[in-house]
C-alpha atoms as a PDB file:
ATOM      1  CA  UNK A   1     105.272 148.478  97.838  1.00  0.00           C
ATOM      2  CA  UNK A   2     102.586 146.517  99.674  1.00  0.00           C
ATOM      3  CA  UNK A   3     100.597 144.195  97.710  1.00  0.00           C
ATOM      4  CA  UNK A   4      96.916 144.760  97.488  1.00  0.00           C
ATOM      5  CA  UNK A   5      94.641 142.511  99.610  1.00  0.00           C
ATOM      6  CA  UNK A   6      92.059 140.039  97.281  1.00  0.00           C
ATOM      7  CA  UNK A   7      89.151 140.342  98.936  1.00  0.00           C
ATOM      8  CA  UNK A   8      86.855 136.955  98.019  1.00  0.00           C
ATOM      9  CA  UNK A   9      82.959 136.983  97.411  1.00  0.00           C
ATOM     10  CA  UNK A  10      81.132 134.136  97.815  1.00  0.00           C
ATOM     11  CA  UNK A  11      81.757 131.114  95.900  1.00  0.00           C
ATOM     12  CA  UNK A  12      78.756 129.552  94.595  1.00  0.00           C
ATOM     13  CA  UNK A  13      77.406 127.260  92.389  1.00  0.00           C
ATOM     14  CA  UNK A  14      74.457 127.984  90.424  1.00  0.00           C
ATOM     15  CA  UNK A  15      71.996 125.738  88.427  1.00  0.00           C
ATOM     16  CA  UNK A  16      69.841 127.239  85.831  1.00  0.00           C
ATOM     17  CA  UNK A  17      67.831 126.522  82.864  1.00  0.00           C
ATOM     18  CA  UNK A  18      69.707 127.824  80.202  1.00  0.00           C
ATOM     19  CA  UNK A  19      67.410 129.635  77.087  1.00  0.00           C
ATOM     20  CA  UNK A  20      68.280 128.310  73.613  1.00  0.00           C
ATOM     21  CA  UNK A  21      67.826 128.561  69.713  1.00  0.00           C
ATOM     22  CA  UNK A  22      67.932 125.417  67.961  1.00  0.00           C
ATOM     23  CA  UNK A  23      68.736 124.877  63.665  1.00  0.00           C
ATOM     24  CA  UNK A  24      71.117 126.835  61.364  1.00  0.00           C
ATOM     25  CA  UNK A  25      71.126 129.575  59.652  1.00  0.00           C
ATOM     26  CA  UNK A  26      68.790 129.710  56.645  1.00  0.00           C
ATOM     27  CA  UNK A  27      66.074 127.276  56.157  1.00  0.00           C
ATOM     28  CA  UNK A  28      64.911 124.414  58.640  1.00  0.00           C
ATOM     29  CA  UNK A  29      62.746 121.392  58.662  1.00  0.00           C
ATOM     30  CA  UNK A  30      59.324 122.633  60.518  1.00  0.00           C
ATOM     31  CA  UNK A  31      58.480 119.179  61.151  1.00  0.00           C
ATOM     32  CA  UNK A  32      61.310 118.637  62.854  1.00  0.00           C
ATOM     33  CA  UNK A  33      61.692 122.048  64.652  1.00  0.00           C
ATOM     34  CA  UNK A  34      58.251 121.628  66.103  1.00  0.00           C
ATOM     35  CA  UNK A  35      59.445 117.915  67.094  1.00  0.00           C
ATOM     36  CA  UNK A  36      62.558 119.909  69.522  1.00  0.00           C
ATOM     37  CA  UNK A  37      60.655 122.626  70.787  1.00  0.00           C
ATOM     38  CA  UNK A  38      58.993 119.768  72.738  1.00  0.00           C
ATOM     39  CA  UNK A  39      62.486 118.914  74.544  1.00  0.00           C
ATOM     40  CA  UNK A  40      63.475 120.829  77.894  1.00  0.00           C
ATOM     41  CA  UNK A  41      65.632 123.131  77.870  1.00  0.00           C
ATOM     42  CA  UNK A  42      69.379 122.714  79.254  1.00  0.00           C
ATOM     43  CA  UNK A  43      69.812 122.588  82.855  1.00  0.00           C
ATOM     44  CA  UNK A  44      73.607 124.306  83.741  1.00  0.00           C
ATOM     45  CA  UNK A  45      75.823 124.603  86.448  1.00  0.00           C
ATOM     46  CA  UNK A  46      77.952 127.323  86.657  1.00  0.00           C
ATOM     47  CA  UNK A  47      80.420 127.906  89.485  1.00  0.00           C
ATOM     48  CA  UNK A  48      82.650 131.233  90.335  1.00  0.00           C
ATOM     49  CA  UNK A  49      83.023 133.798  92.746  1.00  0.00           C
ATOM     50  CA  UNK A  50      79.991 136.301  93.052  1.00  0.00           C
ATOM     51  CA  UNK A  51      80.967 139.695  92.330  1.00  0.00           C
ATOM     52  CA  UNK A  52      77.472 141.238  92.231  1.00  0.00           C
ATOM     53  CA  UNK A  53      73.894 139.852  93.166  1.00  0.00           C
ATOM     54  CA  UNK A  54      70.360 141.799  93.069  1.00  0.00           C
ATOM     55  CA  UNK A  55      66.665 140.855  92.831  1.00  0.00           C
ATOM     56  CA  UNK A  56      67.325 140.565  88.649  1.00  0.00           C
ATOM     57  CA  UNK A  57      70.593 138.989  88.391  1.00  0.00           C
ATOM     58  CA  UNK A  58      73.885 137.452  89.942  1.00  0.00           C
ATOM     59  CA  UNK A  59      76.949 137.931  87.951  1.00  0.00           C
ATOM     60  CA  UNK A  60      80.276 135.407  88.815  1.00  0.00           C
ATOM     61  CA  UNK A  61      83.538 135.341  87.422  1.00  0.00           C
ATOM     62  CA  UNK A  62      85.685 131.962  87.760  1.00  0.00           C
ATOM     63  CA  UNK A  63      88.980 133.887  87.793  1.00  0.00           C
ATOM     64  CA  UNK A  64      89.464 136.957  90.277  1.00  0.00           C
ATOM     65  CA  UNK A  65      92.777 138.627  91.318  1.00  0.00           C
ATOM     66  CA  UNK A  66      93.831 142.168  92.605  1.00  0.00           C
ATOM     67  CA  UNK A  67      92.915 144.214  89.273  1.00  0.00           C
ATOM     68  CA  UNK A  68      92.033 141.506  87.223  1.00  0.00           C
ATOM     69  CA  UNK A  69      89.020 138.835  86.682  1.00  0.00           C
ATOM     70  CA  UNK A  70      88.052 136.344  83.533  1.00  0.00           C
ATOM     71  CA  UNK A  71      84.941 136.311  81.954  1.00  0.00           C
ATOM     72  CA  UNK A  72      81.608 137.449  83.668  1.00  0.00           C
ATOM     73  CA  UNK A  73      78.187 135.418  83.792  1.00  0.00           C
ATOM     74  CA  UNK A  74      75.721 137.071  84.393  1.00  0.00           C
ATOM     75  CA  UNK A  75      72.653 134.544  84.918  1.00  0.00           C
ATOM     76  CA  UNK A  76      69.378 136.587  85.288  1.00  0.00           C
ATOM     77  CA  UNK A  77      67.621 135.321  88.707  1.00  0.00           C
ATOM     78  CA  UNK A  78      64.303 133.776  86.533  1.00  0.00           C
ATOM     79  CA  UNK A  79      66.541 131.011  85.014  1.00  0.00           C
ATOM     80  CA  UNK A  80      68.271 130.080  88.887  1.00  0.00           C
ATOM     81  CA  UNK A  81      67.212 126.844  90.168  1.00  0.00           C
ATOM     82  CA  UNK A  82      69.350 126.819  92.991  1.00  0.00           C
ATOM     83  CA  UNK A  83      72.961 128.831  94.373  1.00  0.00           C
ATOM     84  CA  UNK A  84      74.264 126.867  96.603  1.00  0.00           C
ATOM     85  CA  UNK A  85      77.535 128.292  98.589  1.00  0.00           C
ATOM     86  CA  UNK A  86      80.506 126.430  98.535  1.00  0.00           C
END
């Protein structure tokens, strides 16, 4: 039995501005809340193969093989900084 040929997308790495909560469940300190919402959010880098890419989002796994992949990321487009092809 022949083995199936991997086809590879594009490996990329994309930056982004991640979105974020911030404090715990329950009650938080306003004060303090108000004093965070000033900070930017987290810039990310995320690297994997692209396995689907549209006006709205790119999605990358980092693990691909003949059936089988790892997780998905799926970064909408607004947050992307930069994909840069490796």
């Amino acid at each position: 039995m022949a083995k199936k040929q991997i086809t590879f997308n594009k490996i990329v790495e994309i930056t982004w501005v991640d979105a974020e909560e911030h404090g715990i469940v329950g009650w938080n300190d306003l004060e303090e809340t108000k004093e965070y919402a000033k900070s930017a959010p987290p810039i990310i880098r995320s690297v994997g193969y692209v396995i689907f890419e549209n006006s709205e989002h790119i999605s990358i796994v980092s693990s691909i093989g003949p059936d089988i992949c790892g997780t998905m990321e799926k970064i909408p487009i607004a947050f992307v900084k930069d994909i840069r092809e490796l």
